[in-house]
Protein backbone atom coordinates (compact mmCIF):
# COMPACT_ATOMS: atom_id res chain seq x y z
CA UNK A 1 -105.77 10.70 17.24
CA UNK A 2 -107.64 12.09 20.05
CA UNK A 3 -105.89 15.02 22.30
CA UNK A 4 -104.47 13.51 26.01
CA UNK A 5 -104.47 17.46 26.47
CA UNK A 6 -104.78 18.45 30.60
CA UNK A 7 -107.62 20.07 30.29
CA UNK A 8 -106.77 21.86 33.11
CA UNK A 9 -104.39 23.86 30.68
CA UNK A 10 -106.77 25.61 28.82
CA UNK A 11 -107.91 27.32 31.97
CA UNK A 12 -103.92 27.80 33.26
CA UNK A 13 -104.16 31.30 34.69
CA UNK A 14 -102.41 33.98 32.70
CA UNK A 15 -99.73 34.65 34.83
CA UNK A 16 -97.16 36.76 33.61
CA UNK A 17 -94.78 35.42 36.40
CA UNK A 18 -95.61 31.83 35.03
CA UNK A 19 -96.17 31.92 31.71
CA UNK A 20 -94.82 33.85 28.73
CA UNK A 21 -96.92 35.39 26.42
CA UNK A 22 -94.15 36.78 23.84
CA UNK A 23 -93.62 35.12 20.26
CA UNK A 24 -91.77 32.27 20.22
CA UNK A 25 -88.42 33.85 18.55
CA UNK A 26 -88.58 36.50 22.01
CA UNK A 27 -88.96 32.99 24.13
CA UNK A 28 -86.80 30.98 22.60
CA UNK A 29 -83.68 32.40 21.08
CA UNK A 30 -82.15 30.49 18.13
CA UNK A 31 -78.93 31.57 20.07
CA UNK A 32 -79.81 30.05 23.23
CA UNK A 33 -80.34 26.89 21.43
CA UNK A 34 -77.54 26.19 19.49
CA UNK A 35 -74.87 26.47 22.49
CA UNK A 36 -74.40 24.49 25.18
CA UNK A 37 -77.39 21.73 24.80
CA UNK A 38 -76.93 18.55 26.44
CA UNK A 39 -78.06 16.62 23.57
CA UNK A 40 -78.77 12.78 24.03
CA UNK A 41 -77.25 11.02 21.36
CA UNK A 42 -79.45 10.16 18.27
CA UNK A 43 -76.73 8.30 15.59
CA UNK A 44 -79.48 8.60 13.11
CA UNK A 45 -79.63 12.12 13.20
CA UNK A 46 -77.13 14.99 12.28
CA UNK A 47 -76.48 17.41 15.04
CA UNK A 48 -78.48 20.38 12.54
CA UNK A 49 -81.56 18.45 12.39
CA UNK A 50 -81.40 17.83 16.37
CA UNK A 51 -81.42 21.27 17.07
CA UNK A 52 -84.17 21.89 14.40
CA UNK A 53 -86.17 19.23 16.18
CA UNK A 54 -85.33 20.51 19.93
CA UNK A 55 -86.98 23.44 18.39
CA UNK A 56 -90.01 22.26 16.70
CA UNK A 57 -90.58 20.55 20.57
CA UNK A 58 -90.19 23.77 22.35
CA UNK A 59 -92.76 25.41 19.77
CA UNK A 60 -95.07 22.40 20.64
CA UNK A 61 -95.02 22.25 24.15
CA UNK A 62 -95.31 26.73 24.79
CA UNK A 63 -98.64 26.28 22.47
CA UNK A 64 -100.05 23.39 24.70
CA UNK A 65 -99.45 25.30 27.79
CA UNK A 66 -101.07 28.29 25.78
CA UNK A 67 -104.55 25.34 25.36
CA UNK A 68 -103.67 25.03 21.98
CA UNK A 69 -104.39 21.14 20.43
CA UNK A 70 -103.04 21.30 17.46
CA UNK A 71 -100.70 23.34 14.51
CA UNK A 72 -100.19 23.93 10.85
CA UNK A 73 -96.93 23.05 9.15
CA UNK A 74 -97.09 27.02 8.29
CA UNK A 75 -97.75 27.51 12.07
CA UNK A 76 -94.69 25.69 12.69
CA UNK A 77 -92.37 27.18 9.99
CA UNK A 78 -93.81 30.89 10.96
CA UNK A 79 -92.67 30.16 14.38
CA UNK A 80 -89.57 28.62 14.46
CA UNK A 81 -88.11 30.36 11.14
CA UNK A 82 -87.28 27.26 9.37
CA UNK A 83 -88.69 27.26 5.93
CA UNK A 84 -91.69 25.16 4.94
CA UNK A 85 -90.09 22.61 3.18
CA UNK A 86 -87.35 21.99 5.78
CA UNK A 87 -89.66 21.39 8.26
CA UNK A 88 -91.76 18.92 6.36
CA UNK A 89 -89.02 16.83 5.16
CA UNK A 90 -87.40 16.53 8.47
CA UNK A 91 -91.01 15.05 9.14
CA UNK A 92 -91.39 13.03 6.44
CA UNK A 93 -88.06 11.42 6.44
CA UNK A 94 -88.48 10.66 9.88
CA UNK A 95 -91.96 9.07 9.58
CA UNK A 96 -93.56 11.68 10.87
CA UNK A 97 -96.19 12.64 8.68
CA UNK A 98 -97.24 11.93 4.82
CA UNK A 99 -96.44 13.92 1.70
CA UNK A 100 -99.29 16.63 1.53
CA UNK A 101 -100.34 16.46 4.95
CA UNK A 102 -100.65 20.17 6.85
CA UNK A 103 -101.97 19.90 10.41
CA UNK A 104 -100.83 17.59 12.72
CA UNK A 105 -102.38 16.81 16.70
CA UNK A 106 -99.76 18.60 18.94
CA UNK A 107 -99.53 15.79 21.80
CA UNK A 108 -99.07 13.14 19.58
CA UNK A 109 -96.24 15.02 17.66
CA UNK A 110 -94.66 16.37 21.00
CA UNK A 111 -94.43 12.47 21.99
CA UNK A 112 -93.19 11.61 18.72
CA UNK A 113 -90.36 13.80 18.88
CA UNK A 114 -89.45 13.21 22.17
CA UNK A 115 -88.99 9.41 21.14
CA UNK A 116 -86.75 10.75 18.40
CA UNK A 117 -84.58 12.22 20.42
CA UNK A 118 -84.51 9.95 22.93
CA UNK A 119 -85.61 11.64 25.86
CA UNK A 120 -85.40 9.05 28.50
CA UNK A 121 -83.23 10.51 31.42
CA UNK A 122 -84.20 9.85 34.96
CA UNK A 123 -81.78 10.70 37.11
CA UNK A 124 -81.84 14.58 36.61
CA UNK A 125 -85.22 16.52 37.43
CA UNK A 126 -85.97 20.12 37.77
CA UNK A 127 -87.32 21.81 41.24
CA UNK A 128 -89.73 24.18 41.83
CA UNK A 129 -90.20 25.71 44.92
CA UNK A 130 -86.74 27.21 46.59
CA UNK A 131 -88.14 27.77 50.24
CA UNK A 132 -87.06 25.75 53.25
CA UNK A 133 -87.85 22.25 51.81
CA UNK A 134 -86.72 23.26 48.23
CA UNK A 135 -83.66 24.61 49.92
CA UNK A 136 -83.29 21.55 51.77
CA UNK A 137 -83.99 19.33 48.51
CA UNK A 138 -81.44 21.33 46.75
CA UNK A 139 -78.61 20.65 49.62
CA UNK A 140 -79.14 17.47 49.43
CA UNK A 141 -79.76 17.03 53.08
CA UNK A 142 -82.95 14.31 51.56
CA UNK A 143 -82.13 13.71 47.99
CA UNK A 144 -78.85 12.28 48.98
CA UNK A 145 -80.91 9.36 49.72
CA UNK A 146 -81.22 9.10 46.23
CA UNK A 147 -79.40 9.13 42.84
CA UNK A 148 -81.39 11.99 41.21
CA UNK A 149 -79.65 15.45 40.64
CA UNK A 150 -81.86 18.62 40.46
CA UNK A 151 -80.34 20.19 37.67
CA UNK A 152 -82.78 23.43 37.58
CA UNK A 153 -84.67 25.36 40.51
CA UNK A 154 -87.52 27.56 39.45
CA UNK A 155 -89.24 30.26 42.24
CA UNK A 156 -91.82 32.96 41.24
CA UNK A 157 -90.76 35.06 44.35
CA UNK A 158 -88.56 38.20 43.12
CA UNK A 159 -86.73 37.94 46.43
CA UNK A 160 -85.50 34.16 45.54
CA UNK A 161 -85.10 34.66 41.43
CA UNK A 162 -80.96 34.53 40.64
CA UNK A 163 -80.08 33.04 43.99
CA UNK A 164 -77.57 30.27 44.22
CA UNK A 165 -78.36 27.85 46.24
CA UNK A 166 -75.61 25.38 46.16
CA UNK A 167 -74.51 24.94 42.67
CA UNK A 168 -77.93 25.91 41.05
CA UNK A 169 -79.02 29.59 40.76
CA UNK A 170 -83.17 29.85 41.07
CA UNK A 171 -84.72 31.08 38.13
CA UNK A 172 -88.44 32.31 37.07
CA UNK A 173 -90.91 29.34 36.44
CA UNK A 174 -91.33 31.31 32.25
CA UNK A 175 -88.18 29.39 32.14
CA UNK A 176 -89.56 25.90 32.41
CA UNK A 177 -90.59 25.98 28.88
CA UNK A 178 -87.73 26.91 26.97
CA UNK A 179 -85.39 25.00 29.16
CA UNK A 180 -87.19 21.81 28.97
CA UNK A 181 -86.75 22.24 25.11
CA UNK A 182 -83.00 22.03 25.53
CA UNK A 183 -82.59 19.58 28.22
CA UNK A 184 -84.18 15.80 28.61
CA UNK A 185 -85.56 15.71 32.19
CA UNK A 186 -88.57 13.83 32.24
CA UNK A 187 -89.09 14.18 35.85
CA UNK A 188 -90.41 17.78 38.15
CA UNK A 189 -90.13 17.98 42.08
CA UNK A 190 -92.93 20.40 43.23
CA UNK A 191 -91.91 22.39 46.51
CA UNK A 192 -93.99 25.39 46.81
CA UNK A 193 -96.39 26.75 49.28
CA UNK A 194 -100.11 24.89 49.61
CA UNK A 195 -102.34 25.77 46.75
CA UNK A 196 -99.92 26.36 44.18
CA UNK A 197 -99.23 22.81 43.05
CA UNK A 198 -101.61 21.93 40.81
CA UNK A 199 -100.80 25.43 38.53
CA UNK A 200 -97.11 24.69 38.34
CA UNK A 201 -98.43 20.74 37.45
CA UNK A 202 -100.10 22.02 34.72
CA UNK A 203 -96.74 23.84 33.52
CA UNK A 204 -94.69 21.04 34.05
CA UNK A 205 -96.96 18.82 32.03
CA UNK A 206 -97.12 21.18 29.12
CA UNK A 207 -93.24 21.39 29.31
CA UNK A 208 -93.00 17.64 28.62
CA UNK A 209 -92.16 16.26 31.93
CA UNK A 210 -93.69 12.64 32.20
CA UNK A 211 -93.94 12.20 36.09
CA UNK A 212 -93.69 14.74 38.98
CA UNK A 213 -92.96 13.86 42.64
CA UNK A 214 -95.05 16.18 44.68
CA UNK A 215 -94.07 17.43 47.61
CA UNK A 216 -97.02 19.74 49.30
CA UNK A 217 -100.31 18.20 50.76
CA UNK A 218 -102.14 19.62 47.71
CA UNK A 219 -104.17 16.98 45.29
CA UNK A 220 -102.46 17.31 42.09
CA UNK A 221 -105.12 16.15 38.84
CA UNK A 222 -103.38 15.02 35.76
CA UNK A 223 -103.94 13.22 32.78
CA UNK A 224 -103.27 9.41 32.87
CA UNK A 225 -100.27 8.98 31.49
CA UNK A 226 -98.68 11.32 34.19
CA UNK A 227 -97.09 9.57 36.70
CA UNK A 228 -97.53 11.31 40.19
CA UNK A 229 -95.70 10.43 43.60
CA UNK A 230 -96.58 12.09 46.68
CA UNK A 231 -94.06 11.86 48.98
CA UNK A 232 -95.32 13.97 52.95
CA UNK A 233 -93.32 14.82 55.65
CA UNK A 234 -91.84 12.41 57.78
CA UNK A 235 -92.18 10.17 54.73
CA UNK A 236 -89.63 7.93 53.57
CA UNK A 237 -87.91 9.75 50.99
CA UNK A 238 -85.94 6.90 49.24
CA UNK A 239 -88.74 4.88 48.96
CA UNK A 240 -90.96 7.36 47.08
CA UNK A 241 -88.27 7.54 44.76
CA UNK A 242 -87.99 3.94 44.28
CA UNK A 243 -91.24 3.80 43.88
CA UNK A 244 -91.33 6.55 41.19
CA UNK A 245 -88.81 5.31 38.77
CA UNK A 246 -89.92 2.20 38.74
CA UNK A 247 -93.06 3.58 37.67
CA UNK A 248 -91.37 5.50 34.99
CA UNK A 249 -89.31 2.93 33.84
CA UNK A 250 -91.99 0.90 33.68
CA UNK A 251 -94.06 3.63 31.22
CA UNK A 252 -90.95 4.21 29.57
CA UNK A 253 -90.08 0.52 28.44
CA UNK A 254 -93.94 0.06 27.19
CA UNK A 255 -93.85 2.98 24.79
């Protein structure tokens, strides 16, 4: 299967306010993922093998934001601290992969997964940028045009990191990644200054989000199968939105 890898990715800049370089088991506690998950209900699967597999898709997405295109069963056993042949019969029961088979194409997995676990909510989304239209965004003074709730605000300024600003405190953007692995929002609002857009694009892309609604004046490039509203100024809120789940809903019933 050929990589839908941002290529844009490979070149992210290694920021350590952005991205995490630590091993996976410093990134992504096994603690932090068995509480307080807000699972979408899979009947087919057994609460155990939904965490396993909330795992094995925050593994996938931190090494495609690191430019990585694909892993080793080993790679993904190593990582995650599941033994070997856990890992490959949750994939092989699951159609997944075949007996024998040891390397797999990360997107394709990731997407595979996600459909799994049915990862199909549009009404929550997670905000970065927490300055005056961020703040705004997260008051509600122009969402509440809308249905969608911003259940996660992300800031790399010091100042702005553990805020509250209404009910949601602002966190570092390192968080997107291991968040995203426990949550199913498939959609990011970008908020921050000119010229920082298309970085924290990249991020959200890698973290599995599958359209963003930009809010800057910057040109964001993504692969295809991204969906991208840009919504200015003066703009008609409510209408971008419309415009953007349809859009997703549309992507989402063709898959």
């Amino acid at each position: 299967m050929e990589s839908k890898l941002n290529p844009r990715i490979k070149n992210c800049p290694s920021n350590p306010s952005i991205v995490s370089t630590a091993p996976f088991h410093d990134y992504v506690s096994g603690e932090a993922l068995s509480s307080n998950i807000n699972f979408v209900k899979n009947e087919s699967l057994a609460i155990d093998e939904i965490k396993r597999f909330t795992l094995y898709l925050t593994l996938l997405r931190l090494m495609r934001l690191r430019g990585r295109t694909d892993v080793s069963l080993g790679s993904v056993s190593a990582e995650t601290g599941i033994s070997l042949p856990l890992v490959e019969e949750d994939l092989i029961m699951n159609n997944l992969c075949m007996a024998g088979q040891k390397a797999f194409q990360i997107t394709g997995l990731m997407t595979a997964i996600e459909e799994i676990l049915g990862y199909r909510n549009e009404t929550e989304s997670f905000l970065v940028g927490a300055g005056k239209l961020g703040t705004s965004l997260l008051l509600k003074e122009n969402l509440g045009q809308t249905d969608l709730k911003i259940v996660a605000a992300f800031d790399n300024d010091y100042r702005k990191i553990g805020n509250q600003i209404g009910s949601i405190k602002v966190m570092s953007p390192d968080k997107i990644i291991p968040l995203a692995g426990r949550m199913h929002v498939c959609l990011g609002i970008i908020a921050t200054p000119s010229g920082e857009a298309q970085h924290i694009a990249d991020i959200l892309v890698a973290a599995g989000m599958k359209a963003i609604w930009n809010f800057t004046y910057d040109v964001i490039e993504t692969d295809e199968n991204i969906i991208v509203e840009n919504t200015h100024p003066g703009q008609d809120i409510a209408e971008g939105y419309r415009n953007l789940i349809s859009l997703l809903r549309s992507k989402n019933s063709n898959l």
